[in-house]
Structure formats: structure tokens, C-alpha cells
PDB file of N, CA and C in Angstrom:
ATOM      1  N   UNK A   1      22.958  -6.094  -4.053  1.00  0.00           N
ATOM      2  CA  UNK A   1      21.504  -6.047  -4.127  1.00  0.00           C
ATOM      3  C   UNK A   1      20.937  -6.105  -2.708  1.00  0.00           C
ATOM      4  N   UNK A   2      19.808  -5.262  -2.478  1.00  0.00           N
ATOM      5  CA  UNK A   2      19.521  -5.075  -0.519  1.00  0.00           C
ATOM      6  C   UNK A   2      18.091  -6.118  -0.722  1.00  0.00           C
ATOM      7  N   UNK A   3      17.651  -6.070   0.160  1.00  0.00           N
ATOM      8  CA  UNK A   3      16.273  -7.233   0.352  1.00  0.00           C
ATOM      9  C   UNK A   3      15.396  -6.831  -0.422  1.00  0.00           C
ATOM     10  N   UNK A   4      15.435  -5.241  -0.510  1.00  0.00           N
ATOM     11  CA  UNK A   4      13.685  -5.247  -0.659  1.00  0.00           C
ATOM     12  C   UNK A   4      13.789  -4.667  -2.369  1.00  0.00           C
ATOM     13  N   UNK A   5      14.815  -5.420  -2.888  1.00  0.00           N
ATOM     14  CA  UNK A   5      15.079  -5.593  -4.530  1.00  0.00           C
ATOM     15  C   UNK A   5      14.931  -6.802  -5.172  1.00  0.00           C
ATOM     16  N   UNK A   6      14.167  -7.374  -4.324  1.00  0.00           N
ATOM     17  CA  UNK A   6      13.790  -9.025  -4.352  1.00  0.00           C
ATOM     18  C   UNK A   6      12.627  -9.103  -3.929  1.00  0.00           C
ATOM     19  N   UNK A   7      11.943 -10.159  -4.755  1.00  0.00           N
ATOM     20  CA  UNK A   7      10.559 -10.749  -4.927  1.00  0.00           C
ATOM     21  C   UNK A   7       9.878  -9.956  -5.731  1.00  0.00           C
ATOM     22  N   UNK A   8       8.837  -9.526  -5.249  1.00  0.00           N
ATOM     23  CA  UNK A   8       7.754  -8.703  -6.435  1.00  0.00           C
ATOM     24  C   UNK A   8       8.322  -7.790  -6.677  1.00  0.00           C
ATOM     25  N   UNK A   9       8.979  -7.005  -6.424  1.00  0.00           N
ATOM     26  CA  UNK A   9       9.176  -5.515  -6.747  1.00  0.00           C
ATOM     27  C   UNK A   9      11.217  -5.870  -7.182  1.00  0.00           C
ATOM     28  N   UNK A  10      11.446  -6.327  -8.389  1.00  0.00           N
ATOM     29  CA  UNK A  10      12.190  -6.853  -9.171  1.00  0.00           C
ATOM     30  C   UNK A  10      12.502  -5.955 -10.655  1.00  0.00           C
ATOM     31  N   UNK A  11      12.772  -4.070  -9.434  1.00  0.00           N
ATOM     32  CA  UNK A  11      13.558  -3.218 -10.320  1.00  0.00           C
ATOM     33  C   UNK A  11      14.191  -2.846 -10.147  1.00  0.00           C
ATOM     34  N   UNK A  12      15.333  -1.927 -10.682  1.00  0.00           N
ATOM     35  CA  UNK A  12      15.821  -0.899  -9.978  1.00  0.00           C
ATOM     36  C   UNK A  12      15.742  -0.246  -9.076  1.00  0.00           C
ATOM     37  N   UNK A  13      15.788   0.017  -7.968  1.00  0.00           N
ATOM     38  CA  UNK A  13      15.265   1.184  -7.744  1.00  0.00           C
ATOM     39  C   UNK A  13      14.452   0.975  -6.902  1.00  0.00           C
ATOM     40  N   UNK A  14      14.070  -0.507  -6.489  1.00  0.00           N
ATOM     41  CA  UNK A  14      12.763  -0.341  -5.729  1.00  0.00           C
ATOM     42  C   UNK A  14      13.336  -0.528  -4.409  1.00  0.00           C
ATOM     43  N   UNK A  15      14.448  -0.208  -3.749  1.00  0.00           N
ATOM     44  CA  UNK A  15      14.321   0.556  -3.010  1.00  0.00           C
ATOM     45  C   UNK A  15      14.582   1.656  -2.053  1.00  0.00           C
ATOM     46  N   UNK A  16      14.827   2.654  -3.734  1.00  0.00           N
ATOM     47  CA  UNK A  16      14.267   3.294  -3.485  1.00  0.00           C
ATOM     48  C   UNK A  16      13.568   4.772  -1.838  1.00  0.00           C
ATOM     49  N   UNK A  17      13.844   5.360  -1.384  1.00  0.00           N
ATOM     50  CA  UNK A  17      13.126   6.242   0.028  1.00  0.00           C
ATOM     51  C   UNK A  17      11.769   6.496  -1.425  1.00  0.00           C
ATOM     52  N   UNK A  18      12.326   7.393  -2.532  1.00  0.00           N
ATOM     53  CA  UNK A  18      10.700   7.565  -3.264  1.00  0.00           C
ATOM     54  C   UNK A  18       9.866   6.431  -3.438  1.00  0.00           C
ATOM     55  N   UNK A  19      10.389   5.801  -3.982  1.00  0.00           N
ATOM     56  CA  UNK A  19       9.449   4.216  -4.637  1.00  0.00           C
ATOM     57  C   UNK A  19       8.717   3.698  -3.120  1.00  0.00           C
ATOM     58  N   UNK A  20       9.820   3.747  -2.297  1.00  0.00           N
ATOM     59  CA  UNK A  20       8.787   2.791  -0.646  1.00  0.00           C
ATOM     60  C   UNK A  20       7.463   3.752  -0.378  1.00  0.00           C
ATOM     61  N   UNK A  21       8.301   5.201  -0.346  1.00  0.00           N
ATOM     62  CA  UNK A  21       7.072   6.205   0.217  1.00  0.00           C
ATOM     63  C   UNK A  21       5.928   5.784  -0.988  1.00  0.00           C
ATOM     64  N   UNK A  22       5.816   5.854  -1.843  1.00  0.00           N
ATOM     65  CA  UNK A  22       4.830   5.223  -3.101  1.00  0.00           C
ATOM     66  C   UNK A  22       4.103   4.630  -2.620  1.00  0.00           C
ATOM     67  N   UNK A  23       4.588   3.591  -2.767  1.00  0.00           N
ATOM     68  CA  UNK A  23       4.257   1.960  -2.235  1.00  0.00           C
ATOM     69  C   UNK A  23       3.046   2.050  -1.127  1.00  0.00           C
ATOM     70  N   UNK A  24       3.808   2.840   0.075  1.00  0.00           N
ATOM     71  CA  UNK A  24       3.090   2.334   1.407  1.00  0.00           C
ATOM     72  C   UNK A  24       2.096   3.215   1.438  1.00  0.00           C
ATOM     73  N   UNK A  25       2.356   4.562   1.009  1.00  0.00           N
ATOM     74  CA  UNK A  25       0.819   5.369   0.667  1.00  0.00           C
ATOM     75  C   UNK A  25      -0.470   4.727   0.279  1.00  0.00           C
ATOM     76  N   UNK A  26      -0.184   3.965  -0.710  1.00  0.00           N
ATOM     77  CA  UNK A  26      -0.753   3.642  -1.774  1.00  0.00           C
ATOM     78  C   UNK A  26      -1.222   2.393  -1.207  1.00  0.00           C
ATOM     79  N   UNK A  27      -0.292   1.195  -0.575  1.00  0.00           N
ATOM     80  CA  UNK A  27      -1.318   0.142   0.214  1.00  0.00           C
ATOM     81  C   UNK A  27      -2.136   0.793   1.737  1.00  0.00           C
ATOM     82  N   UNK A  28      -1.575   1.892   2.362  1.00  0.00           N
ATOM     83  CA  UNK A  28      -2.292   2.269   3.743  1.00  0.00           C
ATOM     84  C   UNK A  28      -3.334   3.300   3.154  1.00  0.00           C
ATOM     85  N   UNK A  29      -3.254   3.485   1.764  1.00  0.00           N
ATOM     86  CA  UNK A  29      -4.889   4.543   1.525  1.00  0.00           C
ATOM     87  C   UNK A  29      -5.841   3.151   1.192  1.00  0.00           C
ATOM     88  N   UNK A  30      -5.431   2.465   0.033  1.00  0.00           N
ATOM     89  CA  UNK A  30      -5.836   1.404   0.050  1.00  0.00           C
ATOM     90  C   UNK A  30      -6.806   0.325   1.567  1.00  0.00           C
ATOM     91  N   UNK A  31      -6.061   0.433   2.278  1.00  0.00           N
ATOM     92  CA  UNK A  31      -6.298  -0.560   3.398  1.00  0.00           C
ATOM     93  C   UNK A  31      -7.478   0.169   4.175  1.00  0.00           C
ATOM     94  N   UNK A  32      -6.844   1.682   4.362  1.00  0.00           N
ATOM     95  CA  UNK A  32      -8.164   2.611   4.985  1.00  0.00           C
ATOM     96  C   UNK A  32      -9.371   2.768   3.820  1.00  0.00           C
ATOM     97  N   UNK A  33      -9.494   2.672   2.520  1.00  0.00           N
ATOM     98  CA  UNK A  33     -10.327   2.434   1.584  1.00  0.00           C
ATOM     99  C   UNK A  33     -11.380   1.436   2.379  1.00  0.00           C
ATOM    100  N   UNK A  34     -10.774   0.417   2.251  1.00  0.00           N
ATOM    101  CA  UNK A  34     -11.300  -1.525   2.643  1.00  0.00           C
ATOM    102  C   UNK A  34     -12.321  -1.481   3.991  1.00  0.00           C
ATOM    103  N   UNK A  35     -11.664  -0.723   4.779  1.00  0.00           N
ATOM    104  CA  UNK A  35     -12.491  -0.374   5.946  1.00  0.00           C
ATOM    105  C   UNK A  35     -13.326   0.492   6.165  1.00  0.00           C
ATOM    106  N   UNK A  36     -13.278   1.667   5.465  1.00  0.00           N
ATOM    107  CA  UNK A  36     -14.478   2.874   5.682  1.00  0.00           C
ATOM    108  C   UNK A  36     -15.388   2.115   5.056  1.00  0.00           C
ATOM    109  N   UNK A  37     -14.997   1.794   3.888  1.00  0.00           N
ATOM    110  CA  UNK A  37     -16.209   1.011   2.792  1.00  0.00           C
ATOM    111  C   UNK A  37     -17.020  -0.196   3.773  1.00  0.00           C
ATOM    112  N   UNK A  38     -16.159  -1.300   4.389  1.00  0.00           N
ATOM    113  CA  UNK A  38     -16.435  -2.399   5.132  1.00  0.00           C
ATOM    114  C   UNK A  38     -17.621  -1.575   6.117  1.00  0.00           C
ATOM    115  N   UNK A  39     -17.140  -0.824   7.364  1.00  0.00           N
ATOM    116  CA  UNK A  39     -18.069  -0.031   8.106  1.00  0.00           C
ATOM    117  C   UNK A  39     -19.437   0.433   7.498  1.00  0.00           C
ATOM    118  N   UNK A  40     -19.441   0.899   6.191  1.00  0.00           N
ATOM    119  CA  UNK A  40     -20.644   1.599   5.587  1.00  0.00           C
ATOM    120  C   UNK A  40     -21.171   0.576   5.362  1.00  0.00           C
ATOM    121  N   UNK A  41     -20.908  -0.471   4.691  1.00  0.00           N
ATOM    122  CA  UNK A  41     -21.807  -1.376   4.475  1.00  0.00           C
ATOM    123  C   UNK A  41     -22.397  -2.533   5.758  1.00  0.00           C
ATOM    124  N   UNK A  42     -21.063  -2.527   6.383  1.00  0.00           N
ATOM    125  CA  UNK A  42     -21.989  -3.003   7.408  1.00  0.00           C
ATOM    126  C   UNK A  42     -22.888  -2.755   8.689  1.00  0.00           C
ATOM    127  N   UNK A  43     -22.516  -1.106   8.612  1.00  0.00           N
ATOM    128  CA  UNK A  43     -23.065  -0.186   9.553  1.00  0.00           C
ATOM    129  C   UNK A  43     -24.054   0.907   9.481  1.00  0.00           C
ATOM    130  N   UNK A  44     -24.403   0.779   8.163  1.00  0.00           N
ATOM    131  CA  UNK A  44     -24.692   1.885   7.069  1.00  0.00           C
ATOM    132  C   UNK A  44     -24.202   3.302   7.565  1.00  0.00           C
ATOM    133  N   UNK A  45     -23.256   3.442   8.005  1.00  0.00           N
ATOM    134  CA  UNK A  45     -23.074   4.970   8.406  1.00  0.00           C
ATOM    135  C   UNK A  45     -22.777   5.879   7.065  1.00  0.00           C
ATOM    136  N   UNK A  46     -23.429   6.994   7.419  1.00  0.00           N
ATOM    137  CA  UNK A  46     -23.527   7.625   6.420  1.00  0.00           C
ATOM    138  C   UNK A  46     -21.773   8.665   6.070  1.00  0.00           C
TER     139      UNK A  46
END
């Protein structure tokens, strides 16, 4: 069993080259989400 088949992500598979690429898409669209949004509201840029 390698590391990153431990803790939250407690499947098969997780890890995966597809499942990581998933993953990190998905928290770094996420994260750039958090911030354009953060900026607009606190900058109102349009």
C-alpha cells in the first residue's frame, strides 16, 4: 500500500496518475474559484 492510499482517499486506486490528475484539477479550479470570487467582492471588479 503507497502513502497516498491512506487517510481520506481510502480506495483503490487512489493513487492512481488519473484519480491525482482529478483531484488536483478539481481543488486548483476550486482554489482559483475562492479568489476571483474573493477579489470581486472585495474589489468589485467587474
Amino acid at each position: 500500500m503507497s502513502d497516498l492510499n491512506r487517510g481520506i482517499m481510502k480506495f483503490e486506486g487512489a493513487d492512481s496518475p488519473k484519480a491525482v490528475t482529478i483531484f488536483s484539477v478539481l481543488l486548483l479550479g476550486s482554489i482559483i474559484a475562492l479568489i476571483i470570487w474573493a477579489l470581486q467582492v472585495a474589489y468589485a471588479v467587474q
